[in-house]
PDB file of N, CA and C in Angstrom:
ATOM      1  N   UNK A   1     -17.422  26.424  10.739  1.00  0.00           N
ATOM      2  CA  UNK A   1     -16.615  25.695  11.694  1.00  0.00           C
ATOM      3  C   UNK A   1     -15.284  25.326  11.040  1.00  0.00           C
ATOM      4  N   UNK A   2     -14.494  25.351  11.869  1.00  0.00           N
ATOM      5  CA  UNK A   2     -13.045  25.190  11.009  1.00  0.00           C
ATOM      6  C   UNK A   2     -12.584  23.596  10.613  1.00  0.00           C
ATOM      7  N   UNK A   3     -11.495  23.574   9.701  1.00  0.00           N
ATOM      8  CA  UNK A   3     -11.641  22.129   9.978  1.00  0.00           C
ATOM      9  C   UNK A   3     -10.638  21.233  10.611  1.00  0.00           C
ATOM     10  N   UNK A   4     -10.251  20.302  10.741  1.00  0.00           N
ATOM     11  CA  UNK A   4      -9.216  19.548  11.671  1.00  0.00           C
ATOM     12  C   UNK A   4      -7.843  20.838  11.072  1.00  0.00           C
ATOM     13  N   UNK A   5      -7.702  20.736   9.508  1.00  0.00           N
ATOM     14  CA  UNK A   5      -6.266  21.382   8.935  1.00  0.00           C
ATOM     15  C   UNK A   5      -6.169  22.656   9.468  1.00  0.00           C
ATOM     16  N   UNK A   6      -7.261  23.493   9.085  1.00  0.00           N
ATOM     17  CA  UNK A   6      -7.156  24.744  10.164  1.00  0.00           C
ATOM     18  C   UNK A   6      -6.567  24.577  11.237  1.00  0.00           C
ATOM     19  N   UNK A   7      -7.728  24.163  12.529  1.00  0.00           N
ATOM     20  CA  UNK A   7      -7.144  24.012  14.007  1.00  0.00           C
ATOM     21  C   UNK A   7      -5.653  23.346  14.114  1.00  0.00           C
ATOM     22  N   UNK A   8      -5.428  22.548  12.949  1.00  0.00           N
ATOM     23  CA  UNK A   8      -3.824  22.396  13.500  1.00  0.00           C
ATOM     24  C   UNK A   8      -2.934  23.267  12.683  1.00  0.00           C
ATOM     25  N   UNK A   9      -2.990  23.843  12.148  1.00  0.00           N
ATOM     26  CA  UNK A   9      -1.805  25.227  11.648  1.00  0.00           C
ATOM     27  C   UNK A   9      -1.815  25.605  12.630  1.00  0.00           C
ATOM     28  N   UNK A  10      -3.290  26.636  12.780  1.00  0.00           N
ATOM     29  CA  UNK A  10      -3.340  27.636  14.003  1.00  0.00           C
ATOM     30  C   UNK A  10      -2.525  26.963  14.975  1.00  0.00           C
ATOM     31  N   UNK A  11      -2.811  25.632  15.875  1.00  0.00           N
ATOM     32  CA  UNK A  11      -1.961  25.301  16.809  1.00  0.00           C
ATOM     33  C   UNK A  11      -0.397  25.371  16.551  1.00  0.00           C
ATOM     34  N   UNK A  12      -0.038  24.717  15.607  1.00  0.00           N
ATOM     35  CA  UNK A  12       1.145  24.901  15.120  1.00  0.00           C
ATOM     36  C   UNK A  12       2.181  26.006  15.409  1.00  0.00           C
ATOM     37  N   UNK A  13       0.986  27.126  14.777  1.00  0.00           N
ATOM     38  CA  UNK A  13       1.956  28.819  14.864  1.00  0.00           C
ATOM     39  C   UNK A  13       1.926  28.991  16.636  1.00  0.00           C
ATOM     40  N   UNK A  14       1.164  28.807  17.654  1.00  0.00           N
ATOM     41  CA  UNK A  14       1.009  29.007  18.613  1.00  0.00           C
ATOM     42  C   UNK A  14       2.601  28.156  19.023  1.00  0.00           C
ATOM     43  N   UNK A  15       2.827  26.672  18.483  1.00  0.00           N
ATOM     44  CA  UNK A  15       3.846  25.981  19.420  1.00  0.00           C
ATOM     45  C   UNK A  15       5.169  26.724  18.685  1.00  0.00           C
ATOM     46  N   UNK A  16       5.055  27.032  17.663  1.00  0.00           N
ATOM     47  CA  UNK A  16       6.253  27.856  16.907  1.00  0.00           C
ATOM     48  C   UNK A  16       6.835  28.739  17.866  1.00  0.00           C
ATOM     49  N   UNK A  17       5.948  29.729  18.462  1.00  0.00           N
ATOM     50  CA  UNK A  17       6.060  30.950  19.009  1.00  0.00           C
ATOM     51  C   UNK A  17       6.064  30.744  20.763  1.00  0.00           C
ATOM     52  N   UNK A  18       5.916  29.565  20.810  1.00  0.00           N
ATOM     53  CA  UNK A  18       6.031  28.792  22.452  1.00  0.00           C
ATOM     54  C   UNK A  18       6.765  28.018  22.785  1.00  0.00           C
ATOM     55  N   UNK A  19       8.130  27.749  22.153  1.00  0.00           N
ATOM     56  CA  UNK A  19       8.799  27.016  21.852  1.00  0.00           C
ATOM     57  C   UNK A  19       9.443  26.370  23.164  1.00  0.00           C
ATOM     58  N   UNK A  20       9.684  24.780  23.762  1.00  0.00           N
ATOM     59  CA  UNK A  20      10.398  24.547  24.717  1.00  0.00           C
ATOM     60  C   UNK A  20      11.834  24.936  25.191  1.00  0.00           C
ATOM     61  N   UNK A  21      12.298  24.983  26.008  1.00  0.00           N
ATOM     62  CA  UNK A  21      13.814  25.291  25.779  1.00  0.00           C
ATOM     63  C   UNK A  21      14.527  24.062  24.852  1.00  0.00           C
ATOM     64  N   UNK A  22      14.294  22.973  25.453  1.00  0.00           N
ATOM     65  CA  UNK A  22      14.856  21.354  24.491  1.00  0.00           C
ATOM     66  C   UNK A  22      14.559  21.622  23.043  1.00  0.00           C
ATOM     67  N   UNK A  23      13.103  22.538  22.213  1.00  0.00           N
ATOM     68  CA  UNK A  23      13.503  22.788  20.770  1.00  0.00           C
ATOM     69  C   UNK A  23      13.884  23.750  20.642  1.00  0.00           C
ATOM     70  N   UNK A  24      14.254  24.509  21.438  1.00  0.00           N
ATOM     71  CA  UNK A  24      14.773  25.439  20.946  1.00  0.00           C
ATOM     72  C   UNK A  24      16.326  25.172  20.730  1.00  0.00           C
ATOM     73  N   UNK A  25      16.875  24.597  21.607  1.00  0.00           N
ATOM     74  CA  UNK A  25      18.307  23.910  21.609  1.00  0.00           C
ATOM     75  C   UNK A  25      18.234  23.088  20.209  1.00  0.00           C
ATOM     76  N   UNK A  26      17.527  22.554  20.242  1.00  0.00           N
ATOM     77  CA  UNK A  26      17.193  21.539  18.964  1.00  0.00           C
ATOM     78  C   UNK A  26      17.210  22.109  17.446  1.00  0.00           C
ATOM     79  N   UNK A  27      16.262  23.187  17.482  1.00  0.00           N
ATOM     80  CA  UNK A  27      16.376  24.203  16.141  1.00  0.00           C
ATOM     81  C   UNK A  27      17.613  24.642  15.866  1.00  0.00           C
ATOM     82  N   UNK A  28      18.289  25.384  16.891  1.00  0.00           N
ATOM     83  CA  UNK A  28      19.088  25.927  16.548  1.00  0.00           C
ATOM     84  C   UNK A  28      20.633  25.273  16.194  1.00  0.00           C
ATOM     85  N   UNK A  29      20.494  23.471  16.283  1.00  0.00           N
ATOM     86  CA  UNK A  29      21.478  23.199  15.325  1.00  0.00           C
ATOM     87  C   UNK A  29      21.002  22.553  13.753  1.00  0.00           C
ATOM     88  N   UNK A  30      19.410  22.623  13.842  1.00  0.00           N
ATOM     89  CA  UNK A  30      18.972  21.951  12.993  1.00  0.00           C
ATOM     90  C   UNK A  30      18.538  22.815  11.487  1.00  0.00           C
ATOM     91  N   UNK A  31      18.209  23.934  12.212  1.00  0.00           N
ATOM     92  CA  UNK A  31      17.588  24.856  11.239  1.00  0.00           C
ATOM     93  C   UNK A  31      18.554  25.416   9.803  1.00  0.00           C
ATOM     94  N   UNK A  32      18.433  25.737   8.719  1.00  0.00           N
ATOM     95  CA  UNK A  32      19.210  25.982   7.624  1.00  0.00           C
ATOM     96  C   UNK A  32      19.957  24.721   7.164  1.00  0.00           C
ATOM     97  N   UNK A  33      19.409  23.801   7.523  1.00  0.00           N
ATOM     98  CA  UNK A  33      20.643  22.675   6.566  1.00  0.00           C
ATOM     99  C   UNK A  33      21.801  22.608   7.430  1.00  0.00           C
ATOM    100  N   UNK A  34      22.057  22.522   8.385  1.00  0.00           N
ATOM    101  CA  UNK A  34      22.645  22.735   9.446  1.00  0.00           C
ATOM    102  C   UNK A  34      23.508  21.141   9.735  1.00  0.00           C
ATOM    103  N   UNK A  35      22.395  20.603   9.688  1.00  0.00           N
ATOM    104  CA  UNK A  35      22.600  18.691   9.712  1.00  0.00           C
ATOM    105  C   UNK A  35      22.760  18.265   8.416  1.00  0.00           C
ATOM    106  N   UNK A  36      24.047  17.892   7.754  1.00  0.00           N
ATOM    107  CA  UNK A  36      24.193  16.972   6.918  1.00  0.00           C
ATOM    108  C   UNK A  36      23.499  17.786   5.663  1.00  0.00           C
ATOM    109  N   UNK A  37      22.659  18.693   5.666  1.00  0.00           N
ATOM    110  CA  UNK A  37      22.542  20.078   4.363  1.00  0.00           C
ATOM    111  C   UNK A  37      21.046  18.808   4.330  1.00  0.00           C
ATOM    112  N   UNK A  38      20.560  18.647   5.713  1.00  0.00           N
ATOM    113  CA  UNK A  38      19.093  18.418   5.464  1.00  0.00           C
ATOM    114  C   UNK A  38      18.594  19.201   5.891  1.00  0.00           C
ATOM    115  N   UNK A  39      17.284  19.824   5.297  1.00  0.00           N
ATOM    116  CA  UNK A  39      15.811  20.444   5.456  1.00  0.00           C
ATOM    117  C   UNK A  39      15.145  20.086   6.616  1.00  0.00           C
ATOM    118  N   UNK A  40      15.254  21.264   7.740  1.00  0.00           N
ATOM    119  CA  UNK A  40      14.226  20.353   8.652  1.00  0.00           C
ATOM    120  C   UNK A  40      12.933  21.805   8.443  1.00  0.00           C
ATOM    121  N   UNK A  41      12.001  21.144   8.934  1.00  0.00           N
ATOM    122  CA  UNK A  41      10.645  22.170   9.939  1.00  0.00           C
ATOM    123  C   UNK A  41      10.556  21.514  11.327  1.00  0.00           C
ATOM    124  N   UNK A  42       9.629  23.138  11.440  1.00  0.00           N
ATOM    125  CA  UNK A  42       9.560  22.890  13.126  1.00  0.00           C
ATOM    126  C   UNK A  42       7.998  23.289  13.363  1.00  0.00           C
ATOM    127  N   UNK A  43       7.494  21.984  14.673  1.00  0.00           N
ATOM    128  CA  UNK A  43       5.656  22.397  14.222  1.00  0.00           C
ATOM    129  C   UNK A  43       5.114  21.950  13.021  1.00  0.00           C
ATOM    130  N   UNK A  44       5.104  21.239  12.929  1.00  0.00           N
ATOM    131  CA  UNK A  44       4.748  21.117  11.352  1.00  0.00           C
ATOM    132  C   UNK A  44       3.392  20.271  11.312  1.00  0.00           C
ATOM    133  N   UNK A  45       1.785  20.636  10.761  1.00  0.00           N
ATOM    134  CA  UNK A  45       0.925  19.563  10.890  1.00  0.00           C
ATOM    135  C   UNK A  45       1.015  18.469  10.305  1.00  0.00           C
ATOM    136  N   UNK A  46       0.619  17.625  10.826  1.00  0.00           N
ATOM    137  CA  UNK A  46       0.414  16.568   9.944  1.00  0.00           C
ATOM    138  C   UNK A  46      -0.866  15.843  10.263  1.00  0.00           C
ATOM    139  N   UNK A  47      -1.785  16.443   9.646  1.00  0.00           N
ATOM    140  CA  UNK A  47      -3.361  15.738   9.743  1.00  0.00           C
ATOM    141  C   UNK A  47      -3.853  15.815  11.578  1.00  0.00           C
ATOM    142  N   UNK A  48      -4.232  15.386  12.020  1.00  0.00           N
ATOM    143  CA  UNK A  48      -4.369  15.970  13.216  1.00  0.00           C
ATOM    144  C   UNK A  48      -3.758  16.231  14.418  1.00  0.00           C
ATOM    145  N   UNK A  49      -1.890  16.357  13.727  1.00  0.00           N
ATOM    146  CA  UNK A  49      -1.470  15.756  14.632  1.00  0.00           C
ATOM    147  C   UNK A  49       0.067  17.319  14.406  1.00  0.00           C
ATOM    148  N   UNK A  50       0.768  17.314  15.543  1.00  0.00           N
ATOM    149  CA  UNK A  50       1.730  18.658  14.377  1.00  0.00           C
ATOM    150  C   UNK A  50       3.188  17.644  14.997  1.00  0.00           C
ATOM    151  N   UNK A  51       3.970  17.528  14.420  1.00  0.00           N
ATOM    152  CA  UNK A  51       5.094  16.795  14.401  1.00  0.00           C
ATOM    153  C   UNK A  51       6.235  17.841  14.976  1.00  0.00           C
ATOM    154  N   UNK A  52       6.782  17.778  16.349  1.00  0.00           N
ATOM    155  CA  UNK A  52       8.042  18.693  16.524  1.00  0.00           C
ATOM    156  C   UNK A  52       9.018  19.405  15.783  1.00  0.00           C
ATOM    157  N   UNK A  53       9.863  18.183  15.025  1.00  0.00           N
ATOM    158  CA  UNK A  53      10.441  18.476  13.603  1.00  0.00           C
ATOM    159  C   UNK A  53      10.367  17.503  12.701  1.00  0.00           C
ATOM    160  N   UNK A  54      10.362  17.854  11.568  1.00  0.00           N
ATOM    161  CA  UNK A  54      10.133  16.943  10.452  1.00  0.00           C
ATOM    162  C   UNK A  54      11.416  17.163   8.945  1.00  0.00           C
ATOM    163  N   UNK A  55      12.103  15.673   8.418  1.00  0.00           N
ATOM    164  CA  UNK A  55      13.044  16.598   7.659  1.00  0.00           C
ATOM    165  C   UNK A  55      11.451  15.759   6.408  1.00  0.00           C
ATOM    166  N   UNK A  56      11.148  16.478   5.698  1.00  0.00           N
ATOM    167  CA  UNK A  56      10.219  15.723   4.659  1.00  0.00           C
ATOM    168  C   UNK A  56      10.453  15.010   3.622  1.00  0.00           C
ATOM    169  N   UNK A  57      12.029  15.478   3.158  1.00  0.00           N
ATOM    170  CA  UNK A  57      12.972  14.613   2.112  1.00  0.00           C
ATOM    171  C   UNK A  57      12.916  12.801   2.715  1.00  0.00           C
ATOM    172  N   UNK A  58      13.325  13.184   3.560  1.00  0.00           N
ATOM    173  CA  UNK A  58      13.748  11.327   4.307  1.00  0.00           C
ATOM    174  C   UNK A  58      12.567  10.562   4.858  1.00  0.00           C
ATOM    175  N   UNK A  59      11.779  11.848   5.150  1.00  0.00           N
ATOM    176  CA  UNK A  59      10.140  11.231   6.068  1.00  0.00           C
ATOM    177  C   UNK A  59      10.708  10.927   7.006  1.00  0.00           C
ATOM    178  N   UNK A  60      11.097  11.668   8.171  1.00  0.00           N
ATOM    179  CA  UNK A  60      11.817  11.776   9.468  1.00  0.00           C
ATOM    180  C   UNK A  60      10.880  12.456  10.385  1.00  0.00           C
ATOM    181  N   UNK A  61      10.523  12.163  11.431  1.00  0.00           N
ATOM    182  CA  UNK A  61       9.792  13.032  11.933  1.00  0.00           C
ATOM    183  C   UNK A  61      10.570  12.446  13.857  1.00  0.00           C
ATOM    184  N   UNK A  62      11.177  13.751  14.247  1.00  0.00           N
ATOM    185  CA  UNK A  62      11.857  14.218  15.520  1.00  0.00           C
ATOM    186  C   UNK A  62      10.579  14.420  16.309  1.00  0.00           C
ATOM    187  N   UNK A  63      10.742  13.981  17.724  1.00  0.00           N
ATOM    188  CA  UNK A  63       9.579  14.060  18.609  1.00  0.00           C
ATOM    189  C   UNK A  63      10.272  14.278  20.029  1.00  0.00           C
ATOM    190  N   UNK A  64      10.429  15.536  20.702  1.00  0.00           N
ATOM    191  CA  UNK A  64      10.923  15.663  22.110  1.00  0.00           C
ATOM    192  C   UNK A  64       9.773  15.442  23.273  1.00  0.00           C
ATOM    193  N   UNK A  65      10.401  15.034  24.000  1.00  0.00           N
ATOM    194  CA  UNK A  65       8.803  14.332  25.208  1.00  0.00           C
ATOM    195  C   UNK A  65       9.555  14.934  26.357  1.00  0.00           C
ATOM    196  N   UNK A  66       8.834  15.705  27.223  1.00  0.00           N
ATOM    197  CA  UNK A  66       9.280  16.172  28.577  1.00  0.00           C
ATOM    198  C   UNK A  66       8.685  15.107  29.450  1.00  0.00           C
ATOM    199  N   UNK A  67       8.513  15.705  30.589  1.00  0.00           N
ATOM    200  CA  UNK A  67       7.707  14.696  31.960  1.00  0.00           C
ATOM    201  C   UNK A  67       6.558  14.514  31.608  1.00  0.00           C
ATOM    202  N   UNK A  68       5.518  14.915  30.755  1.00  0.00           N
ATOM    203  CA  UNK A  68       3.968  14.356  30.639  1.00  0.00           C
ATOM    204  C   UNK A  68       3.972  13.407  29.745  1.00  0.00           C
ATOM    205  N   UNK A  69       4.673  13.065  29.292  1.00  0.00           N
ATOM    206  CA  UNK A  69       4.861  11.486  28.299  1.00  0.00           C
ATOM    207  C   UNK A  69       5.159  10.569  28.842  1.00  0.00           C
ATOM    208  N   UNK A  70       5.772  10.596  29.884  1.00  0.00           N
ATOM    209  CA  UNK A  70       6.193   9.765  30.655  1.00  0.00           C
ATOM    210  C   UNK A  70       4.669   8.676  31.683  1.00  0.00           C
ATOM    211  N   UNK A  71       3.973   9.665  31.382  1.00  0.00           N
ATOM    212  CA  UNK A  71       2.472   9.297  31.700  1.00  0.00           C
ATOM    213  C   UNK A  71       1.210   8.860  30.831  1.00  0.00           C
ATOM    214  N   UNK A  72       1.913   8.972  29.735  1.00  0.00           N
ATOM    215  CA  UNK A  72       0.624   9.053  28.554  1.00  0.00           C
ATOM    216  C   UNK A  72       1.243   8.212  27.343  1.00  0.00           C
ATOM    217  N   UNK A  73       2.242   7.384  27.302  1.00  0.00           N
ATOM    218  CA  UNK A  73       2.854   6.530  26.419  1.00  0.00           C
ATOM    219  C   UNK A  73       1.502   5.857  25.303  1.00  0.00           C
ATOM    220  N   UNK A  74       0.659   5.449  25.788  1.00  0.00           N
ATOM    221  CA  UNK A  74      -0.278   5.093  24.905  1.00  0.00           C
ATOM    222  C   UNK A  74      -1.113   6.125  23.516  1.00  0.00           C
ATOM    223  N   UNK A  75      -1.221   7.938  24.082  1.00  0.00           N
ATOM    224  CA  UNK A  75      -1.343   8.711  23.213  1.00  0.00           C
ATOM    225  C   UNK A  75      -0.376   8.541  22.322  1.00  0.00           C
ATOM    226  N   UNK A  76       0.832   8.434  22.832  1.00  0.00           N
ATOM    227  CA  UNK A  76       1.960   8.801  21.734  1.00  0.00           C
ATOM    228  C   UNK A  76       2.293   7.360  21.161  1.00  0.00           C
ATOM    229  N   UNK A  77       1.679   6.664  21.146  1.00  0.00           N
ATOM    230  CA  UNK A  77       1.753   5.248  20.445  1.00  0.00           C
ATOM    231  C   UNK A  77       0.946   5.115  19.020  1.00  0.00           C
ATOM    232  N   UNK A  78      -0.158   5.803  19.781  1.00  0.00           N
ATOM    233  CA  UNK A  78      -1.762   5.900  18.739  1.00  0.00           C
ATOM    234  C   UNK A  78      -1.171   7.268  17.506  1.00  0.00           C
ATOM    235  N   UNK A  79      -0.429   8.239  18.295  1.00  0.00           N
ATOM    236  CA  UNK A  79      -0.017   8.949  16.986  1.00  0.00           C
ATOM    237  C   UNK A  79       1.564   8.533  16.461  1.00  0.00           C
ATOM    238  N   UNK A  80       2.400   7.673  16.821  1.00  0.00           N
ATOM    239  CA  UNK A  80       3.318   7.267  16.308  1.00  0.00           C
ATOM    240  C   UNK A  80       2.617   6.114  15.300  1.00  0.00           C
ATOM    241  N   UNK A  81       2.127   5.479  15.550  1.00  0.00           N
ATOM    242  CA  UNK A  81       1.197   4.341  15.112  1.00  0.00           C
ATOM    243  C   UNK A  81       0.671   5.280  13.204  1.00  0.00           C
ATOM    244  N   UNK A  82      -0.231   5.942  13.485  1.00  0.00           N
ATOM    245  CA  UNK A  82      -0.605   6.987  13.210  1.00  0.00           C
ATOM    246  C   UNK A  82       0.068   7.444  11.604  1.00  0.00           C
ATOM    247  N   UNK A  83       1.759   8.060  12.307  1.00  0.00           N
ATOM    248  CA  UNK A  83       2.179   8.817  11.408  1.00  0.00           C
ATOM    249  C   UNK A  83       3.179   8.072  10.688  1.00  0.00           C
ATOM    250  N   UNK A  84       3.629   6.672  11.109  1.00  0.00           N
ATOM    251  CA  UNK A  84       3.835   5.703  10.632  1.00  0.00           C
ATOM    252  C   UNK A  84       2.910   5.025   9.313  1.00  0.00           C
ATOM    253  N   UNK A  85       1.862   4.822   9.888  1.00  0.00           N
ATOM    254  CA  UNK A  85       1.147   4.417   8.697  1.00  0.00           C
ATOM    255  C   UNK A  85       0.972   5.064   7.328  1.00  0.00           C
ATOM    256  N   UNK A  86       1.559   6.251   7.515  1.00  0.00           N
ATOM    257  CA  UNK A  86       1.564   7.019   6.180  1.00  0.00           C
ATOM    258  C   UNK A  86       3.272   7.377   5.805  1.00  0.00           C
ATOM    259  N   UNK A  87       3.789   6.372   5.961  1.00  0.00           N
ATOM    260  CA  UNK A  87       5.386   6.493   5.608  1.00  0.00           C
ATOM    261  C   UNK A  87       6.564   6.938   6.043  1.00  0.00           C
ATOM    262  N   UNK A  88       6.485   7.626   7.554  1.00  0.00           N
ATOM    263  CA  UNK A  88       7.287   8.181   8.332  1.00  0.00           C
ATOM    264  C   UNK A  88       7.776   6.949   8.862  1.00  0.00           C
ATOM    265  N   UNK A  89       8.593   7.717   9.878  1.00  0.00           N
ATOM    266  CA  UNK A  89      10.045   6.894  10.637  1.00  0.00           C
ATOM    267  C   UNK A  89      10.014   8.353  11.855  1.00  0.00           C
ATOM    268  N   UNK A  90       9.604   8.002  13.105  1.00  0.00           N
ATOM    269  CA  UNK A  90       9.249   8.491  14.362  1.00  0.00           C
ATOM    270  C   UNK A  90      10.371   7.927  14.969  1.00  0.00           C
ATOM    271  N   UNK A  91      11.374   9.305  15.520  1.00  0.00           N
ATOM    272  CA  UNK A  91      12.543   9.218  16.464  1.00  0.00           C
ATOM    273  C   UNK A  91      12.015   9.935  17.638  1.00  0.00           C
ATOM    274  N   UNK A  92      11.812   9.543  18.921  1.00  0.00           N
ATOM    275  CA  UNK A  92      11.820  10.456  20.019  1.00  0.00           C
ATOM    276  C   UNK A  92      12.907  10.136  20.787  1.00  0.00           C
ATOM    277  N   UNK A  93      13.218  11.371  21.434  1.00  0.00           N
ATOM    278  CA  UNK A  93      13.949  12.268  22.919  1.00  0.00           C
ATOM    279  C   UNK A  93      13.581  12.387  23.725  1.00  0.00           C
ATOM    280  N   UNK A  94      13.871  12.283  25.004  1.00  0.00           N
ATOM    281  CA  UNK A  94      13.591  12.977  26.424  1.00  0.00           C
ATOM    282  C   UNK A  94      14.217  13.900  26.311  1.00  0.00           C
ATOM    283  N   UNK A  95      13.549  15.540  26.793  1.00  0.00           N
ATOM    284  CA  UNK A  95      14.196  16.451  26.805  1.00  0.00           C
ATOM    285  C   UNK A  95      15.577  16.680  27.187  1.00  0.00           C
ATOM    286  N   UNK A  96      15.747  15.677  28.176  1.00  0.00           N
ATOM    287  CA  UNK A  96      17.331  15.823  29.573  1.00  0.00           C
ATOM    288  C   UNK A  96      18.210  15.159  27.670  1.00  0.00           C
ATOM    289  N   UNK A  97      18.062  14.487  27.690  1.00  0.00           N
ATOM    290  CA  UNK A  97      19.058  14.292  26.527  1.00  0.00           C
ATOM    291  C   UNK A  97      19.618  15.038  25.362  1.00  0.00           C
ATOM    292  N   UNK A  98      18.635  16.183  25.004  1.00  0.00           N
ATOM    293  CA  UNK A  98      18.839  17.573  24.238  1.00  0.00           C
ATOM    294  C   UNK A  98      19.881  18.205  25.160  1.00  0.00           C
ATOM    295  N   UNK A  99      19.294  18.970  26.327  1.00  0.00           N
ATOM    296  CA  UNK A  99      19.584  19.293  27.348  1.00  0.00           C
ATOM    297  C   UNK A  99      21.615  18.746  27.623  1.00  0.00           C
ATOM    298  N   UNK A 100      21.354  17.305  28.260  1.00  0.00           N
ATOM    299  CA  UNK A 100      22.888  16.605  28.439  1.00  0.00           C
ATOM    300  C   UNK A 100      23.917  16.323  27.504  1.00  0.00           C
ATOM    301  N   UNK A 101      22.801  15.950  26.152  1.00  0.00           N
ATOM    302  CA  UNK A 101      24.000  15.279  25.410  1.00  0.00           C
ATOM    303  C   UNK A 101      23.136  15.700  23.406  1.00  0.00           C
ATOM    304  N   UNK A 102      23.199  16.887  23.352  1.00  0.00           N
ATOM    305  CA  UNK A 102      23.082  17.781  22.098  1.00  0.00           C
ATOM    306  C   UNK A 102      23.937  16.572  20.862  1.00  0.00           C
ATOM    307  N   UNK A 103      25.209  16.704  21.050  1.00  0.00           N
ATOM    308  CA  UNK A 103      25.572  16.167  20.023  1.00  0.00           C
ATOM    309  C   UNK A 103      25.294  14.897  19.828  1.00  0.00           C
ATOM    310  N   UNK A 104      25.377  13.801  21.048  1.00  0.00           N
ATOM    311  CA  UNK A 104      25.171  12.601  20.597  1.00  0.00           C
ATOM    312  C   UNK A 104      23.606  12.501  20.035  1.00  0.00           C
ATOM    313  N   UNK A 105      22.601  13.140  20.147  1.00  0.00           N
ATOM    314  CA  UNK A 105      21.101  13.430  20.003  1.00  0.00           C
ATOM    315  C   UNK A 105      21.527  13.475  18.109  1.00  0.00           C
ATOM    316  N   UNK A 106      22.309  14.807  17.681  1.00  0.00           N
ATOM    317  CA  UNK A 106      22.222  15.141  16.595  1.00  0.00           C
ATOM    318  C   UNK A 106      22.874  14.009  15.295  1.00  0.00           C
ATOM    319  N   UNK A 107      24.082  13.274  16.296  1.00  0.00           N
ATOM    320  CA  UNK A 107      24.492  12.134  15.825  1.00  0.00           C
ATOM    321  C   UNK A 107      23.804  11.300  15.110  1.00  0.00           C
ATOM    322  N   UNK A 108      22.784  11.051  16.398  1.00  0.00           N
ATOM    323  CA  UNK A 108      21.577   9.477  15.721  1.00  0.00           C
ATOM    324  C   UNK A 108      20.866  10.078  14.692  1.00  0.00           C
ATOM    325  N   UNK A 109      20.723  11.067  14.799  1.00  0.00           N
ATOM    326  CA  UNK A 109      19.339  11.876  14.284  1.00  0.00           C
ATOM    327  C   UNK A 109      20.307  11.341  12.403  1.00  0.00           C
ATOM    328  N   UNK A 110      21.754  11.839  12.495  1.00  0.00           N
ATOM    329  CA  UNK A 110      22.725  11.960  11.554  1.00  0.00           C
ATOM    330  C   UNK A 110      22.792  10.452  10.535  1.00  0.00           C
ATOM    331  N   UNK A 111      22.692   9.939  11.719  1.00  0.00           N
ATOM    332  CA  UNK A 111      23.007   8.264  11.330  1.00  0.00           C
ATOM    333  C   UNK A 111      21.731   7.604  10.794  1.00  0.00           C
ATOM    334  N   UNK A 112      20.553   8.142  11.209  1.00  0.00           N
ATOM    335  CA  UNK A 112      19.123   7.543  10.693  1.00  0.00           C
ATOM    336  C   UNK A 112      18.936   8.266   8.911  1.00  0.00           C
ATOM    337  N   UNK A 113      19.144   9.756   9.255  1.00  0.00           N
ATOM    338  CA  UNK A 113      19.381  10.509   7.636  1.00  0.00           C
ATOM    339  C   UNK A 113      20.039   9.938   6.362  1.00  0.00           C
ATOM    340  N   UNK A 114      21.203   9.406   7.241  1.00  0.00           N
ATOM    341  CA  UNK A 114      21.775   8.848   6.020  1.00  0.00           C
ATOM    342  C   UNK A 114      21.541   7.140   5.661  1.00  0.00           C
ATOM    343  N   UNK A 115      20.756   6.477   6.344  1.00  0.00           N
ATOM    344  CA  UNK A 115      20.798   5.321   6.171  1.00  0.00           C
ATOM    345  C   UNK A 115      19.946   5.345   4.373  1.00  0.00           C
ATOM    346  N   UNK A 116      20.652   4.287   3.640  1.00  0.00           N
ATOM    347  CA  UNK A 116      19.922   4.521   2.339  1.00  0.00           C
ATOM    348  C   UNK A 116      18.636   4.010   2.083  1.00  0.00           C
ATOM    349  N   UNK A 117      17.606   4.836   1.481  1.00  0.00           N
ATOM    350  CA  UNK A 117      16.173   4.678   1.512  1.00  0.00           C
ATOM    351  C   UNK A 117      16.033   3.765  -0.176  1.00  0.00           C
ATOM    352  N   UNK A 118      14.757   2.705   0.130  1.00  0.00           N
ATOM    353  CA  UNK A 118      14.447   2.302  -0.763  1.00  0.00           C
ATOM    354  C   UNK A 118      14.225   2.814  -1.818  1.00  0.00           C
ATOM    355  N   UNK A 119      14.140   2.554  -3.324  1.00  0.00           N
ATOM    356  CA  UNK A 119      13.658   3.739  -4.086  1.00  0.00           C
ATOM    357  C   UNK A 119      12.537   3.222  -4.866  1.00  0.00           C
ATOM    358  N   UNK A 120      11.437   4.039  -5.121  1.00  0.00           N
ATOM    359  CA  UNK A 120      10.256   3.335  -5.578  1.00  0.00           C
ATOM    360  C   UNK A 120      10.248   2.509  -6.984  1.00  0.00           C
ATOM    361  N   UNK A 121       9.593   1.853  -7.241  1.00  0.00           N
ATOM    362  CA  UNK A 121       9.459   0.790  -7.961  1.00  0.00           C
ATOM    363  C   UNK A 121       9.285   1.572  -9.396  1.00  0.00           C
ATOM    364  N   UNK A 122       9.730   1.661 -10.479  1.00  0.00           N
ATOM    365  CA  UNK A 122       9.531   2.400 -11.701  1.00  0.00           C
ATOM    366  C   UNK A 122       7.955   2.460 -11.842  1.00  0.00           C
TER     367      UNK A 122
END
């Protein structure tokens, strides 16, 4: 039987290759260092859960929500909740905002990257 890490790659490569139009708009200013010469992924698991985009340097994790989120706010609480507890910083989008307003989207995304991160304790 496979185990949670399996079933979520496999899912993963499936959303890679199924991509929304909103990430796809999204990748394609994000991908190569594109933003500020940060690292993003796209799909990416994270324990049972696969994160839209993720830059892993900053612990950023990008989350686009179409119309079925708009119904289910409590799932996406339990995995924001979730991926928080292990050191992330969860930004979500409504798709129409990829869609309307690309740059101001890539802006915040810009402005959260650079805010300066604590640095661990020697």
């Amino acid at each position: 039987m496979p185990t949670i890490q399996v079933m979520a790659n496999e899912f993963a490569r499936r959303l890679r290759r199924n991509q929304t139009k909103a990430e796809r708009m999204l990748w394609q200013a994000l991908r190569g260092k594109q933003l500020g010469g940060y690292r993003f992924r796209r799909q990416h698991p994270m324990g049972p859960y696969v994160a839209d985009f993720i830059c892993l340097e900053r612990k950023l994790i990008v989350e686009l929500d179409g119309d079925q989120h708009a119904f289910d706010a409590t799932r996406d609480k339990k995995r924001d909740d979730w991926l928080q507890s292990r050191g992330y910083f969860v930004l979500r989008f409504w798709n129409n905002e990829v869609y309307d307003n690309l740059p101001g989207v890539l802006e915040k995304l810009l402005e959260h990257l650079q805010i300066p991160q604590a640095s661990p304790p020697p």
